[in-house]
Protein backbone atom coordinates (compact mmCIF):
# COMPACT_ATOMS: atom_id res chain seq x y z
CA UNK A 1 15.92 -20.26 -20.99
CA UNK A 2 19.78 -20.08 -20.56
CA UNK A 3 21.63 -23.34 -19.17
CA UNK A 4 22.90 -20.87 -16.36
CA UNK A 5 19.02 -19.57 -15.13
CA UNK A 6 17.75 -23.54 -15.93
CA UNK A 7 20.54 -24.70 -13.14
CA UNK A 8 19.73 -22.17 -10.72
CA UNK A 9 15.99 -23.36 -11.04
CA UNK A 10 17.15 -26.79 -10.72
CA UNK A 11 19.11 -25.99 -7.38
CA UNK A 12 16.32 -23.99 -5.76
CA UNK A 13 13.25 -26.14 -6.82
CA UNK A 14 14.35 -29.91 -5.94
CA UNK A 15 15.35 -31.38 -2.64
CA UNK A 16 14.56 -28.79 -0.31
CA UNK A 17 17.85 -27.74 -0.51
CA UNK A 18 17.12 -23.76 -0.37
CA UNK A 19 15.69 -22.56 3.18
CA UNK A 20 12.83 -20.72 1.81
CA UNK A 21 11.83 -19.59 6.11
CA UNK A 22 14.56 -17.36 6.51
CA UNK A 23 13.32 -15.64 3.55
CA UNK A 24 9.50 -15.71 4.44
CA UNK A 25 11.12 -14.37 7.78
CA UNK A 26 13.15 -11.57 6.01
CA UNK A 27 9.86 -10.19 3.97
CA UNK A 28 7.68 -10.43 7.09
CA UNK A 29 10.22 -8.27 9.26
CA UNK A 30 10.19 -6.03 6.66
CA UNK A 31 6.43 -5.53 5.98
CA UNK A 32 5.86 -4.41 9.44
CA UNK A 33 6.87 -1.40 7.87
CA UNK A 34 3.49 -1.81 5.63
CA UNK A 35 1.70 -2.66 8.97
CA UNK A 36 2.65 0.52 10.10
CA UNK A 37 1.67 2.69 6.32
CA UNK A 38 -1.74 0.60 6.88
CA UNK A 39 -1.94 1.93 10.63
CA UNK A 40 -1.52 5.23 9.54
CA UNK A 41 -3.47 5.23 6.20
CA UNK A 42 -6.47 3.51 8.35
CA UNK A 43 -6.58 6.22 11.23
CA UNK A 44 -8.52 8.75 9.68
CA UNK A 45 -11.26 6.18 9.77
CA UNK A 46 -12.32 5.78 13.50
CA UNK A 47 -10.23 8.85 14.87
CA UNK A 48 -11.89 11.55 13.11
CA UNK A 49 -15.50 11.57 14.20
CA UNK A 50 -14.29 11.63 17.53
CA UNK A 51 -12.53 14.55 16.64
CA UNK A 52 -15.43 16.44 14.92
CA UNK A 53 -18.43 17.99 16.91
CA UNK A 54 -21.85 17.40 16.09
CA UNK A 55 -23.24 19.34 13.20
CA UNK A 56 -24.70 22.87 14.44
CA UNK A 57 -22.73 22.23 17.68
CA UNK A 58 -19.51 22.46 18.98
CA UNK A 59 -19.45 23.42 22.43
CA UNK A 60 -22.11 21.95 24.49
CA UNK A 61 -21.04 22.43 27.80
CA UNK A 62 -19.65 26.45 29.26
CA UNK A 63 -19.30 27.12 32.43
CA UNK A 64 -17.83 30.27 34.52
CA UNK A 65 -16.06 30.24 37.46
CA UNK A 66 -15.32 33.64 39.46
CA UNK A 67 -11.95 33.15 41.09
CA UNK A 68 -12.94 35.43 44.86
CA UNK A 69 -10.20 36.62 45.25
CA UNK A 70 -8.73 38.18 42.05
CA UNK A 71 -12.56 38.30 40.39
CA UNK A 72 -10.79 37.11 37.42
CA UNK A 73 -13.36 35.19 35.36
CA UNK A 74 -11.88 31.55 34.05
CA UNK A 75 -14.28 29.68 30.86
CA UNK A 76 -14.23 26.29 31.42
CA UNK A 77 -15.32 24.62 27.81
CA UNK A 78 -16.39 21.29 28.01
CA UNK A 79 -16.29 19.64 24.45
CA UNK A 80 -17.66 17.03 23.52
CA UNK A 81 -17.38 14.82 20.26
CA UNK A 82 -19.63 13.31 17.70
CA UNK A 83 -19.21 9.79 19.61
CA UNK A 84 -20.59 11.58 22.86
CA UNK A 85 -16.78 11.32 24.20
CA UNK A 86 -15.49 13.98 25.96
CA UNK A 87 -12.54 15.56 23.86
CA UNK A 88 -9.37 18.10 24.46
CA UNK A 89 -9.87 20.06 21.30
CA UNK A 90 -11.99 19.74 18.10
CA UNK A 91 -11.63 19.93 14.68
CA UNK A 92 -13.65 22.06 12.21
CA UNK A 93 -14.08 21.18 8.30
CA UNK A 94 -10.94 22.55 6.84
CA UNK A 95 -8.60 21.32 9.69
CA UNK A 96 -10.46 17.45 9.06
CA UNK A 97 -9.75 17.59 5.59
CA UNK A 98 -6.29 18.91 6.19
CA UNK A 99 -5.37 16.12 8.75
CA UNK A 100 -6.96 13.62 6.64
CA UNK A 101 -4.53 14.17 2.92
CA UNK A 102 -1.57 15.75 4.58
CA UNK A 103 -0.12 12.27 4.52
CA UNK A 104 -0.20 12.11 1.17
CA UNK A 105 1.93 15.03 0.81
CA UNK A 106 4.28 13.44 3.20
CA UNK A 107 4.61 10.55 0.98
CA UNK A 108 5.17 12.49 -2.11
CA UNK A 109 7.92 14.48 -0.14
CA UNK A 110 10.08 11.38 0.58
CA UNK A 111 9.14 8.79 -2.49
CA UNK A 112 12.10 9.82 -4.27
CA UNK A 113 14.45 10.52 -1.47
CA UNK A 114 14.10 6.99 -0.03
CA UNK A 115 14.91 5.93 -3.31
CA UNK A 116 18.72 7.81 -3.11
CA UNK A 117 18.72 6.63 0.26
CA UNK A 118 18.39 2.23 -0.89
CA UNK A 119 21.26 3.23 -3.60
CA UNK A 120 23.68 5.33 -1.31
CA UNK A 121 22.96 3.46 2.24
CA UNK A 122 21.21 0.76 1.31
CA UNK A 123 17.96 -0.82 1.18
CA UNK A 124 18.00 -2.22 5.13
CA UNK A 125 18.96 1.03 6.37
CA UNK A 126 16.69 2.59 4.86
CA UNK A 127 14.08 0.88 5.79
CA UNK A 128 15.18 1.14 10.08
CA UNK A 129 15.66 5.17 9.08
CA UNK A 130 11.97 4.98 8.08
CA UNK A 131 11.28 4.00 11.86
CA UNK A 132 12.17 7.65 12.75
CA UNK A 133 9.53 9.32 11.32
CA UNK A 134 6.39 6.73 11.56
CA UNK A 135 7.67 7.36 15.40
CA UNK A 136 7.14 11.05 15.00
CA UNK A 137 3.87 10.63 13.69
CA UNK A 138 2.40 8.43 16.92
CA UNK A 139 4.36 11.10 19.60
CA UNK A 140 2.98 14.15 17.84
CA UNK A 141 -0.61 12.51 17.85
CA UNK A 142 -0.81 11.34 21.36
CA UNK A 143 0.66 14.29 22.87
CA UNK A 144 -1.21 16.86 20.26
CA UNK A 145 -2.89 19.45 22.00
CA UNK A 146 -4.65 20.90 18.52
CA UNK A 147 -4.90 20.62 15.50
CA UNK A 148 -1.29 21.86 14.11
CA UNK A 149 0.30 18.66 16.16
CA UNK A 150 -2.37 15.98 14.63
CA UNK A 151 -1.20 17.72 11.20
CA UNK A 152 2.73 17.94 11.98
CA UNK A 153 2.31 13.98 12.89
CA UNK A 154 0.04 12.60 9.79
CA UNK A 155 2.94 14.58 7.61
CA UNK A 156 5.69 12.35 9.52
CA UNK A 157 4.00 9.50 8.94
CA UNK A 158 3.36 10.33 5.14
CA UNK A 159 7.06 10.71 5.42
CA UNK A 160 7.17 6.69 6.70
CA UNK A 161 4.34 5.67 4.20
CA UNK A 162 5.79 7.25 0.81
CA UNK A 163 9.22 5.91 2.09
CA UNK A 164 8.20 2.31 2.90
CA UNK A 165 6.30 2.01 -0.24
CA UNK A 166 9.87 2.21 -2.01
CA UNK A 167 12.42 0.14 0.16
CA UNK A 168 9.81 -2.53 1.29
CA UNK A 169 9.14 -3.86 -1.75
CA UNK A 170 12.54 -3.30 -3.27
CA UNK A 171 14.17 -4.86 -0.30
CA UNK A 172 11.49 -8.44 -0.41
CA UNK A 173 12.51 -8.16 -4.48
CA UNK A 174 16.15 -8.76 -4.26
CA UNK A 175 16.20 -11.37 -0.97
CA UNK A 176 13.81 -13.50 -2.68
CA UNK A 177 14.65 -16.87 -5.00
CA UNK A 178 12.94 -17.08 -8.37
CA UNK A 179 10.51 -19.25 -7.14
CA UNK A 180 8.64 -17.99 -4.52
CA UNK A 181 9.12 -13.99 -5.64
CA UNK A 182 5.96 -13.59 -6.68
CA UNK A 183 4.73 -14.75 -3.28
CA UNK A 184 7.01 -12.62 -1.05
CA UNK A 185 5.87 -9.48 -3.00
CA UNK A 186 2.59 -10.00 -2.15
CA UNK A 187 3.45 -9.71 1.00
CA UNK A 188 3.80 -5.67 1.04
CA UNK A 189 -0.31 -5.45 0.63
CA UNK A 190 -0.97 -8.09 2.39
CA UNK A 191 0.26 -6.55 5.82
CA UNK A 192 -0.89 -3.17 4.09
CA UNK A 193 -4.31 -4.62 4.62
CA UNK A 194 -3.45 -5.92 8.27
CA UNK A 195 -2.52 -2.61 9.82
CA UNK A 196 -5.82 -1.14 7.98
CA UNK A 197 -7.62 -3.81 9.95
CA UNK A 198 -5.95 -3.18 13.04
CA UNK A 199 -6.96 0.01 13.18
CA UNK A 200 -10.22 -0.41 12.31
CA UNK A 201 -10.79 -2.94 15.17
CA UNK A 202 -9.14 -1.20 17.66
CA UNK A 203 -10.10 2.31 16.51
CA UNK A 204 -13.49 1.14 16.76
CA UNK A 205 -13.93 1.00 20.67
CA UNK A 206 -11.12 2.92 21.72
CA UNK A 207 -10.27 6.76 22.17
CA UNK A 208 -8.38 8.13 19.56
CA UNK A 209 -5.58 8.66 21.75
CA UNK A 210 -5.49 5.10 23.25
CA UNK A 211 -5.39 3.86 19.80
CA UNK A 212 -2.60 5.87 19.18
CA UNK A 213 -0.45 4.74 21.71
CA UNK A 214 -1.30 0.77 20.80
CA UNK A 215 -0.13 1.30 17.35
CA UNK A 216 3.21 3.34 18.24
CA UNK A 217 4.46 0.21 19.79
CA UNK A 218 4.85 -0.90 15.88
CA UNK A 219 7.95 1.42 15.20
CA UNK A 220 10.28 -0.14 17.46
CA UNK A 221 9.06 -3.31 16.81
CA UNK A 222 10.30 -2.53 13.37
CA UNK A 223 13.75 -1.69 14.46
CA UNK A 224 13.86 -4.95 17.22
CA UNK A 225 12.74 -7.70 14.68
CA UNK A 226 14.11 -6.14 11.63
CA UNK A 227 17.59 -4.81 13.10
CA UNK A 228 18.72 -9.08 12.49
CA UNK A 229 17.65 -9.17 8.86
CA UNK A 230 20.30 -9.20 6.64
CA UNK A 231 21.20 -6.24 3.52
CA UNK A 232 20.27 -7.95 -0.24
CA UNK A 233 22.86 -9.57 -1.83
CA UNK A 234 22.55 -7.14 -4.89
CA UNK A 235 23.15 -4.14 -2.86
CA UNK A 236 26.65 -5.63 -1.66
CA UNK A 237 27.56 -6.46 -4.89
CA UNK A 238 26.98 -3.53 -6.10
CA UNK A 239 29.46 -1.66 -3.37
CA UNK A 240 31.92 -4.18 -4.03
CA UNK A 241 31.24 -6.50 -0.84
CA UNK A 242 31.23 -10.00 -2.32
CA UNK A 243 31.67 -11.66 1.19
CA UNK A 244 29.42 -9.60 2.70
CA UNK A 245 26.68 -10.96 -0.01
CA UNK A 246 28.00 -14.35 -0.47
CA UNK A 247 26.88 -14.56 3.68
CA UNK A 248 23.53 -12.78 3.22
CA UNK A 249 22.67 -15.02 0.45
CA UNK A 250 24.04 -18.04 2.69
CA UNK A 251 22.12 -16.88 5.49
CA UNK A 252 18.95 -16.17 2.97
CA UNK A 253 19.14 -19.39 1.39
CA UNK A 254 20.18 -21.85 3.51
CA UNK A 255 23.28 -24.01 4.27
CA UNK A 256 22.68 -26.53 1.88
CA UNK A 257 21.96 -23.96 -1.11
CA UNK A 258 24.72 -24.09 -3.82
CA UNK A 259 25.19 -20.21 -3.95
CA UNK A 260 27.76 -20.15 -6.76
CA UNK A 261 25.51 -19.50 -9.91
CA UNK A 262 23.02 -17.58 -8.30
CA UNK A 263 26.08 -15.48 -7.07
CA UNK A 264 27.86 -15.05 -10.26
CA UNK A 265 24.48 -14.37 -12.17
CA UNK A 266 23.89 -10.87 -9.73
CA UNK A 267 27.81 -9.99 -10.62
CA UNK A 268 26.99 -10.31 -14.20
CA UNK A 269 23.68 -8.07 -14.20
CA UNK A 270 25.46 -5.69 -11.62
CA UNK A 271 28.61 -5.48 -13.78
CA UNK A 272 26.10 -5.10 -17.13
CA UNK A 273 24.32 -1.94 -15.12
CA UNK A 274 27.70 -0.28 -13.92
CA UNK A 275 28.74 -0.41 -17.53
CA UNK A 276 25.42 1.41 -18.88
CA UNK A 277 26.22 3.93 -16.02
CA UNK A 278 22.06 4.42 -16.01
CA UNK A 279 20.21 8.15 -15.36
CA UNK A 280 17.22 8.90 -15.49
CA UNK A 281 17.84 9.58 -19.15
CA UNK A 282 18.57 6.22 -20.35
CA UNK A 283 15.48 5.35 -18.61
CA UNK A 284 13.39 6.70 -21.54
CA UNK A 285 15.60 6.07 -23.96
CA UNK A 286 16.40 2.51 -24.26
CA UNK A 287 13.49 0.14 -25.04
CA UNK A 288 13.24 -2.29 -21.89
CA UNK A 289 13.39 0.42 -18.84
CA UNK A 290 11.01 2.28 -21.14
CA UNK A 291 8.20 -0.43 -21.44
CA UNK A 292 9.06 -1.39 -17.64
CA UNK A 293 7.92 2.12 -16.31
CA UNK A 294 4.97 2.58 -19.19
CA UNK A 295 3.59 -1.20 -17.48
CA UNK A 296 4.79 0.25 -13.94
CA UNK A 297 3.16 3.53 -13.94
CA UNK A 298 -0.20 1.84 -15.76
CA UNK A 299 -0.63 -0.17 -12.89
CA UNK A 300 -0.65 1.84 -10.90
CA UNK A 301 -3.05 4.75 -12.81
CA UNK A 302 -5.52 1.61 -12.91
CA UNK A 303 -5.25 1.06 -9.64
CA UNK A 304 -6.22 3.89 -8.35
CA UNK A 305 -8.86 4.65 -11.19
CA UNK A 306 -10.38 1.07 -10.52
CA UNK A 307 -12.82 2.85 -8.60
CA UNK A 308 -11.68 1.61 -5.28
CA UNK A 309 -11.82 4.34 -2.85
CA UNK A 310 -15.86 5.27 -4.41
CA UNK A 311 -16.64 1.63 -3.54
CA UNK A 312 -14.73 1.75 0.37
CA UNK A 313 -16.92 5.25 0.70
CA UNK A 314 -20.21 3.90 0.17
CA UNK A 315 -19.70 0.93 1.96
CA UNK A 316 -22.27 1.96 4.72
CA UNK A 317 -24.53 2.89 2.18
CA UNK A 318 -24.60 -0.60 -0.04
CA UNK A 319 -24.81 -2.81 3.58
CA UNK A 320 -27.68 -0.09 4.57
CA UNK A 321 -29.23 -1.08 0.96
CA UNK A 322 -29.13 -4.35 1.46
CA UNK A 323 -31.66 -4.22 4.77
CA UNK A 324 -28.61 -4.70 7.13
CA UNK A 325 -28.70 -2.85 10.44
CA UNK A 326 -25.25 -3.84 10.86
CA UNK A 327 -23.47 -0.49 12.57
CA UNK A 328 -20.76 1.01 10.56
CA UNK A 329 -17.87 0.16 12.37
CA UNK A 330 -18.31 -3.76 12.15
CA UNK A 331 -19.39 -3.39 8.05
CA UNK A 332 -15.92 -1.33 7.88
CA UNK A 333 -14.06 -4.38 9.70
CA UNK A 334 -16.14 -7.15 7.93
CA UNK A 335 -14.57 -4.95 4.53
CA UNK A 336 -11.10 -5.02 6.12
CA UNK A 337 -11.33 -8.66 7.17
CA UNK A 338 -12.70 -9.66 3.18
CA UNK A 339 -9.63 -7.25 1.91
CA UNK A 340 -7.13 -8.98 4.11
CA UNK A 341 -7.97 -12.76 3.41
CA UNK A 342 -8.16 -12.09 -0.39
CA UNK A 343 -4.90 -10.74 -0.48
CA UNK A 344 -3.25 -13.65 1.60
CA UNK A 345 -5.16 -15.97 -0.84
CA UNK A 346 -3.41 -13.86 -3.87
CA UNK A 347 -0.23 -14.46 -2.21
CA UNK A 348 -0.96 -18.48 -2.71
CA UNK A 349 -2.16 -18.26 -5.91
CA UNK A 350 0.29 -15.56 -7.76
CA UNK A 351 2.95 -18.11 -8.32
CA UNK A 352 0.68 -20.66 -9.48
CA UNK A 353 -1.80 -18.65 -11.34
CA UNK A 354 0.94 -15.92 -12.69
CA UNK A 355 0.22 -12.56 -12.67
CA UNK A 356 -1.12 -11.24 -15.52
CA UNK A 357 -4.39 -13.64 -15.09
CA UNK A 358 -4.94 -12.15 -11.48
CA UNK A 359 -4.33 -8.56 -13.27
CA UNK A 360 -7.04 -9.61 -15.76
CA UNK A 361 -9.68 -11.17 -13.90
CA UNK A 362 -9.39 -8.16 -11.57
CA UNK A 363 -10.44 -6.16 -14.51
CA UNK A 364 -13.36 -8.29 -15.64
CA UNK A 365 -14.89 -8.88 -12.12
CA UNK A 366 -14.46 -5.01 -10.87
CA UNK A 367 -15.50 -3.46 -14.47
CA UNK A 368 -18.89 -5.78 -13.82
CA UNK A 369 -19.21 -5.42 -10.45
CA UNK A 370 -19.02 -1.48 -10.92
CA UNK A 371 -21.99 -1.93 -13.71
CA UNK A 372 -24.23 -3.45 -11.47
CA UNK A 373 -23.63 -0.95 -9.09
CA UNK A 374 -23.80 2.16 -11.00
CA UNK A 375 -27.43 0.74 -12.02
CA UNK A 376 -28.55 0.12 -8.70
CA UNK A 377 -27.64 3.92 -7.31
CA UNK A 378 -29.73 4.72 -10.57
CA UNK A 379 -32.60 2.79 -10.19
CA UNK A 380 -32.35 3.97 -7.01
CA UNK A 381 -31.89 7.98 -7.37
CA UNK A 382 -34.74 8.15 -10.24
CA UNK A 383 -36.88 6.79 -7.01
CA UNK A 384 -37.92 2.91 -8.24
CA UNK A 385 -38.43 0.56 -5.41
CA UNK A 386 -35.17 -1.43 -5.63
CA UNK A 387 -35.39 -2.84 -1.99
CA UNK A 388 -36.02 -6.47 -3.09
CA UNK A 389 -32.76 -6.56 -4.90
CA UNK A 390 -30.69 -4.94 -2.13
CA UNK A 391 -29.04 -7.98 -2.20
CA UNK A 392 -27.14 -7.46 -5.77
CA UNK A 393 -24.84 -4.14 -4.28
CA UNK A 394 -23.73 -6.14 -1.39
CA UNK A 395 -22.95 -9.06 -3.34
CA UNK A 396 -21.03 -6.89 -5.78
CA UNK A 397 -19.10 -5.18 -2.73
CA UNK A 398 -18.01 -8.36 -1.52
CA UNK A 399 -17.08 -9.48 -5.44
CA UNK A 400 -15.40 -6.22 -6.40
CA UNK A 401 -13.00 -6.28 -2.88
CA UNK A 402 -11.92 -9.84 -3.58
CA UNK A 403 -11.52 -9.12 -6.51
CA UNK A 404 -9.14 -5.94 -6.12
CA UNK A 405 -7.30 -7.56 -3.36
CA UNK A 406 -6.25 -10.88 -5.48
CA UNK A 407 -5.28 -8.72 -8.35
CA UNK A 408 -4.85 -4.74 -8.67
CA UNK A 409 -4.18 -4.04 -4.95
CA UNK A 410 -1.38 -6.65 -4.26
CA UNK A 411 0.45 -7.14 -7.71
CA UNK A 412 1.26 -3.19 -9.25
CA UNK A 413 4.17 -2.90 -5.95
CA UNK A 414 4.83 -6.27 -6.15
CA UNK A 415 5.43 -5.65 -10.20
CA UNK A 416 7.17 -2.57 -9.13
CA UNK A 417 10.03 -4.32 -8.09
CA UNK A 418 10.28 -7.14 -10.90
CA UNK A 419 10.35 -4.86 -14.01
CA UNK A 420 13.25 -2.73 -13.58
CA UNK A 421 16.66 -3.53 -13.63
CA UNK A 422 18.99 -2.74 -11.25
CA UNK A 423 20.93 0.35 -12.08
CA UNK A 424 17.58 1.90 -12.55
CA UNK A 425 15.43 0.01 -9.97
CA UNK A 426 16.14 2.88 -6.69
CA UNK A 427 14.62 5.85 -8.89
CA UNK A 428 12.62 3.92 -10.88
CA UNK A 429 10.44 2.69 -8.00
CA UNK A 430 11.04 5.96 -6.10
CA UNK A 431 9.35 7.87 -9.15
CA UNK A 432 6.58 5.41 -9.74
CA UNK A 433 5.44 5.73 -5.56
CA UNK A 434 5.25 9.42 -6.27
CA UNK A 435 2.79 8.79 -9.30
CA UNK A 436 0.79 6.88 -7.46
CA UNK A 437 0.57 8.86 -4.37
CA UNK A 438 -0.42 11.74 -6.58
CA UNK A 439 -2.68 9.36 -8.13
CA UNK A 440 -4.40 8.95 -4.49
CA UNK A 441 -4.27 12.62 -4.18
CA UNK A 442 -6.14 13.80 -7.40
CA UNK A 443 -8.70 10.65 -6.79
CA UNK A 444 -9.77 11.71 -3.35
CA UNK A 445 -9.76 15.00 -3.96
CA UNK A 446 -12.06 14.84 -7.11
CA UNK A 447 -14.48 11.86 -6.55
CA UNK A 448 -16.51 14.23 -4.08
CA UNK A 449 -17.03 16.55 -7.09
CA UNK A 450 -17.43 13.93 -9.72
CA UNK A 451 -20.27 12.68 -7.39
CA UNK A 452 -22.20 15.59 -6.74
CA UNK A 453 -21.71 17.06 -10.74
CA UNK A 454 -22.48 13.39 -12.25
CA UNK A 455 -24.05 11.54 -9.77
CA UNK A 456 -22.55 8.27 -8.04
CA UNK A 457 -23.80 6.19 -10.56
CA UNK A 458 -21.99 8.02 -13.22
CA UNK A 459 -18.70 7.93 -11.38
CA UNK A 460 -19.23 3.93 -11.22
CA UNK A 461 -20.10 3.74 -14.92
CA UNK A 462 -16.76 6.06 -15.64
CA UNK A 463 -14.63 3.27 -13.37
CA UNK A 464 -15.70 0.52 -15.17
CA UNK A 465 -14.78 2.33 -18.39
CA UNK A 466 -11.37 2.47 -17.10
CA UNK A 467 -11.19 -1.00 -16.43
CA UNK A 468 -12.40 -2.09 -20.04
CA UNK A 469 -9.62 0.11 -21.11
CA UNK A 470 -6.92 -1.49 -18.26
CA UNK A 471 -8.23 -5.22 -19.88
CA UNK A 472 -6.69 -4.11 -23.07
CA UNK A 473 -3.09 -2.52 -21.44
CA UNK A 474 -3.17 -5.65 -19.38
CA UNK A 475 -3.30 -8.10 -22.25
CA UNK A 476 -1.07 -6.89 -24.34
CA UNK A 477 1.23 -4.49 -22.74
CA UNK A 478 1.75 -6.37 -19.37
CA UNK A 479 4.31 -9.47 -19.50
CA UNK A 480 4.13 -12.48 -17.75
CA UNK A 481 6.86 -12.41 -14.83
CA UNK A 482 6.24 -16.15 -13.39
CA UNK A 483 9.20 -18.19 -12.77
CA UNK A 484 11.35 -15.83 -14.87
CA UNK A 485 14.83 -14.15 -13.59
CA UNK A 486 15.85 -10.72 -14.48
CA UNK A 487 17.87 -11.50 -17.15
CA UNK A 488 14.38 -12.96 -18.93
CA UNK A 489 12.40 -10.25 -17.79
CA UNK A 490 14.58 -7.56 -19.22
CA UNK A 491 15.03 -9.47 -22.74
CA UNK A 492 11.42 -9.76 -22.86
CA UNK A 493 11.19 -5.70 -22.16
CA UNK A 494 13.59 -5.74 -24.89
CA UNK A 495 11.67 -7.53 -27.36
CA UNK A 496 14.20 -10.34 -27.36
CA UNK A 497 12.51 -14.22 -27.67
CA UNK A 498 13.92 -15.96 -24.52
């Protein structure tokens, strides 16, 4: 460690004398952002089967009324939902499905764009920008009057979600001290997994429409708390604004914080990246941006081939298993609730633990926990009596979400941010979203076919293969980023002892 890094340490690690609340403060304003991608991603969940009819039925209710004085005949259709609710409009298959991935599209659409958007505006306005179009997606939904508005809005707030996903955890990157980084970029799942949970529990009892209009109030709660949050020091530097980041650091870190180092150690790595004058070229070309995106892009391929959205699916079907008569919308909150504490408890543990030991035991317990139950459904399907051991697939549920949430569902956007320097950080990260949005795509799209060619046992068995595979990447391609600065990170890309 240079005497430089090992003095900045010093400064920021003894006495108190950094204010780490302002920058706790700074990372929660902007996660509301994630609060709002978790809303949106979440929706689906109790909105839709209010929005679909009962099978073989659609209209249950017609009535005609003969107007007496025109004779003009007016058809009153009554719908009526799968919840027994009374709705506007319905939905058939094609429109559901449609309403349900449009948002990925969204989020592919403006991945990269947000990414221009940190480097040319910067990373704070980008992220009140985003508030526009998470806003469209709420207005379109509660005033939709068919299915073409509920399908304009969930491609607005892909729009918010692929753009969040980008300045979010590139903004909490570059406020935070060496110290508690690891921490603060936890935070982006974290309140992921809140604003899933929110709408789960309030989705639950409410119209789809009422829910709606509780979580628009998030947007411009966005713009009021965030709006006082100050731009990262890196992005100033980089325009040339040394006052301007000298005072968000000072505000950042604290009165008492001796910002001179810390200061002259950004100048240095923004001066080395305006020198390399980095494309998307040079990306590929030299050694440490190239291992950064090949452990970037990995992460996030495992993460969404961990198997994660086959194991959230049959959820109903595992607490159903296990003799439970608990109704599906409290086992789909008791999930959220299980997803959301183990991902705060990740966020106390990843600077203490490190991250490549979360990464790994995420890989062990889920590539188990799969196993066991891939041989359950089997047992199961080739018709043995497995209901005295309907225990093991709830246990493994509960194992295999705790598991994902302290490792592979917090740490690949937290990791996102740490591995990249800064001339190439904005595309990098805007490049990597996209992957893993079309990641999300290609996964939901084909895990209904892989089930009924294969079976849902195979498609566990296949996960879990995929996770003895990620154990491998993760142990020897993945570095440990714990306590280290940028500087250490990239000479480690490099291949450079440190």
């Amino acid at each position: 460690m240079d005497k430089p890094t090992m003095h900045m340490l010093s400064v920021q690690e003894k006495g108190g004398e950094t204010r780490r609340a302002t920058q706790y403060l700074a990372a929660v304003a902007a996660t509301i952002g994630a609060v709002i991608a978790g809303t949106i991603l979440a929706w689906t969940s109790p909105a839709l089967p209010q929005l679909e009819p009962p099978k073989n039925q659609s209209v249950v209710n017609i009535t005609v009324v003969s107007h007496n004085l025109t004779n003009i005949s007016v058809v009153n259709h009554t719908l009526i939902n799968s919840l027994g609710m009374p709705a506007d409009f319905l939905l058939d298959g094609k429109q559901s499905s449609l309403v349900s991935s449009i948002s990925a599209i969204g989020a592919l659409c403006s991945a990269l764009p947000a990414g221009y958007l940190t480097q040319k505006m910067g990373r704070r306005p980008t992220i009140l920008v985003l508030s526009i179009p998470f806003m469209l997606n709420w207005i379109l939904i509660i005033f939709a009057n068919g299915a073409g508005m509920l399908i304009a809005g969930r491609f607005f707030g892909g729009v918010g979600t692929g753009g969040i996903c980008v300045a979010a955890p590139l903004y909490i990157g570059e406020i935070a001290e060496t110290s508690i980084r690891g921490s603060l970029g936890a935070f982006f799942q974290l309140f992921l997994t809140v604003g899933i949970l929110m709408s789960y529990v309030i989705g639950g009892w409410t119209h789809w429409r009422t829910l709606s209009v509780v979580l628009a109030t998030l947007p411009p709660l966005l713009v009021i708390v965030f709006w006082w949050m100050p731009e990262t020091p890196q992005y100033l530097l980089g325009k040339n604004r040394r006052r301007e980041a000298e005072a968000a650091l000072r505000w950042l870190r604290g009165p008492d914080a001796d910002l001179t180092t810390e200061l002259d150690d950004m100048q240095k790595e923004i001066d080395a990246a305006t020198r390399q004058r980095a494309g998307i070229t040079s990306m590929f070309t030299n050694r440490a941006p190239r291992i950064a995106f090949v452990c970037s892009l990995g992460l996030m391929f495992f993460q969404q081939f961990s198997g994660v959205n086959a194991v959230i699916f049959y959820t109903n079907d595992i607490f159903r298993s296990a003799g439970s008569d608990i109704p599906p919308v409290i086992a789909t909150i008791i999930v959220g609730v299980v997803q959301t504490l183990a991902t705060y408890v990740s966020s106390l543990l990843i600077e203490k633990a490190g991250r490549r030991i979360l990464l790994l035991q995420s890989c062990v317990i889920m590539g188990i926990t799969l196993i066991a139950l891939g041989i359950y459904f089997k047992l199961q399907s080739s018709g043995y009596n497995v209901s005295t051991v309907g225990w093991i697939p709830l246990v493994a549920l509960v194992l295999y979400i705790i598991s994902f949430s302290m490792g592979f569902g917090p740490i690949p956007w937290m990791m996102m941010a740490e591995l990249f320097a800064g001339e190439y950080r904005s595309a990098a990260t805007g490049i990597t979203v996209i992957v893993n949005w079309s990641l999300v795509f290609i996964v939901t799209l084909c895990f209904p076919l892989m089930r009924d060619a294969i079976g849902i046992y195979s498609c566990f068995w296949l996960y879990s293969g995929f996770m003895i595979v990620c154990f491998f990447f993760t142990f020897f391609m993945i570095p440990e980023t714990k306590g280290k600065s940028l500087a250490q990170i990239q000479a480690i890309l490099a291949g450079k002892s440190i």
